[in-house]
N, C-alpha and C. Protein backbone atom coordinates (compact mmCIF):
# COMPACT_ATOMS: atom_id res chain seq x y z
N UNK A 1 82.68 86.56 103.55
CA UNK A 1 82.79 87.51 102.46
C UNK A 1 84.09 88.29 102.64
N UNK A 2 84.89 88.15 102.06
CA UNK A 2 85.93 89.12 101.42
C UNK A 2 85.54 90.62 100.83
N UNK A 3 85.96 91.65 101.22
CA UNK A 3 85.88 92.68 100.34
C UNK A 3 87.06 93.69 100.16
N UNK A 4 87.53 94.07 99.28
CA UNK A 4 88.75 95.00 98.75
C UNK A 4 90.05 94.03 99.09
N UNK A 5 89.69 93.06 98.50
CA UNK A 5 91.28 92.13 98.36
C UNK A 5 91.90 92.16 96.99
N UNK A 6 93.15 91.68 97.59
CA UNK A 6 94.26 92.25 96.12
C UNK A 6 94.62 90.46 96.00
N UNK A 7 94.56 90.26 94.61
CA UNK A 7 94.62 89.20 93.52
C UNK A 7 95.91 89.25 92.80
N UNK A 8 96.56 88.29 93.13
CA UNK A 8 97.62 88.13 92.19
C UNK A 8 97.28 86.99 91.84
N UNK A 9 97.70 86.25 90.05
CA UNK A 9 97.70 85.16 89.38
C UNK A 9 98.89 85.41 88.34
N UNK A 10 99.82 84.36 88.66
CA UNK A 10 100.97 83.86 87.88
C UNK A 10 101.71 85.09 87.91
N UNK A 11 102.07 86.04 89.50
CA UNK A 11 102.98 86.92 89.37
C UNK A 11 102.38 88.19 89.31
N UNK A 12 101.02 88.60 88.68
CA UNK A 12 100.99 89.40 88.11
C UNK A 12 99.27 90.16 88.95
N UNK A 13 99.46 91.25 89.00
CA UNK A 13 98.28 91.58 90.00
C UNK A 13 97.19 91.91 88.93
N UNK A 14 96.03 91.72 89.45
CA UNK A 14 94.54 91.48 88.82
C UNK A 14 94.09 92.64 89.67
N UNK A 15 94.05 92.87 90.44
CA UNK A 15 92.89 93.66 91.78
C UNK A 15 94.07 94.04 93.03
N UNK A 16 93.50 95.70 93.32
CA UNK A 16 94.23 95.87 94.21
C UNK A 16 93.26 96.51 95.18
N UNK A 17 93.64 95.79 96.63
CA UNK A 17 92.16 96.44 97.13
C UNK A 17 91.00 96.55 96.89
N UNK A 18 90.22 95.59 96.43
CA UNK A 18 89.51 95.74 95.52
C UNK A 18 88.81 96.51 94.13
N UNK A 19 90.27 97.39 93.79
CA UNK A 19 89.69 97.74 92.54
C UNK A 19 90.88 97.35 90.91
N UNK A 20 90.28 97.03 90.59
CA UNK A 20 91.06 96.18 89.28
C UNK A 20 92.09 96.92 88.67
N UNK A 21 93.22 96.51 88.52
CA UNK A 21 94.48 97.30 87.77
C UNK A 21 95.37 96.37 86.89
N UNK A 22 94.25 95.43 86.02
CA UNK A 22 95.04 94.91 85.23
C UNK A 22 94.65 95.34 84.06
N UNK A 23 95.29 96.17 83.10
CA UNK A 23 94.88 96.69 81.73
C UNK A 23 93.55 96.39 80.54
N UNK A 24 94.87 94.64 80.77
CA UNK A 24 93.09 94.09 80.09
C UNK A 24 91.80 94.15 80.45
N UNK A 25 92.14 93.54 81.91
CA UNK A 25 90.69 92.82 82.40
C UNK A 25 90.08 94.75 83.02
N UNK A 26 90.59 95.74 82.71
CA UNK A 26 90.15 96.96 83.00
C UNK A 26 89.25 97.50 81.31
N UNK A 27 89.65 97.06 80.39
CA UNK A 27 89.57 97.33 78.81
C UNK A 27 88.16 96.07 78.86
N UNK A 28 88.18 94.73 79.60
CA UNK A 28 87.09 94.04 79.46
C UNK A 28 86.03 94.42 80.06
N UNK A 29 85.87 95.46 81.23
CA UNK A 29 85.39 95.83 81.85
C UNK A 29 84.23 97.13 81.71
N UNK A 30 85.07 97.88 81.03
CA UNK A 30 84.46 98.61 79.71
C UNK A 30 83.94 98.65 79.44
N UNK A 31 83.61 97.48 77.99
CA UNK A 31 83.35 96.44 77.10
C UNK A 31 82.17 96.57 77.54
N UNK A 32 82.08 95.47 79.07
CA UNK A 32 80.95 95.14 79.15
C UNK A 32 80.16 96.42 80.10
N UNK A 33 80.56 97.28 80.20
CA UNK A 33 79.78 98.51 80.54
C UNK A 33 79.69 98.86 82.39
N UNK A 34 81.10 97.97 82.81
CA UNK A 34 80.97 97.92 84.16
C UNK A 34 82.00 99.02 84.75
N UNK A 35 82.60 99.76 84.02
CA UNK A 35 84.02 100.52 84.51
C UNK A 35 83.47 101.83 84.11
């Protein structure tokens, strides 16, 4: 198990430390009532 890892895909960071700092996927997050 991994926990508080930082995600980059195509350059661009998704997760830092484990907590999410990509706009969108922070706005999808929302959405679905998890942020």
């Amino acid at each position: 198990i991994c926990l508080n890892t930082s995600v980059w895909l195509d350059g661009k960071q998704l997760t830092d430390n484990g907590k999410v700092v990509d706009e969108k996927l922070i706005e999808l997050a929302k959405k679905l009532g998890e942020a």
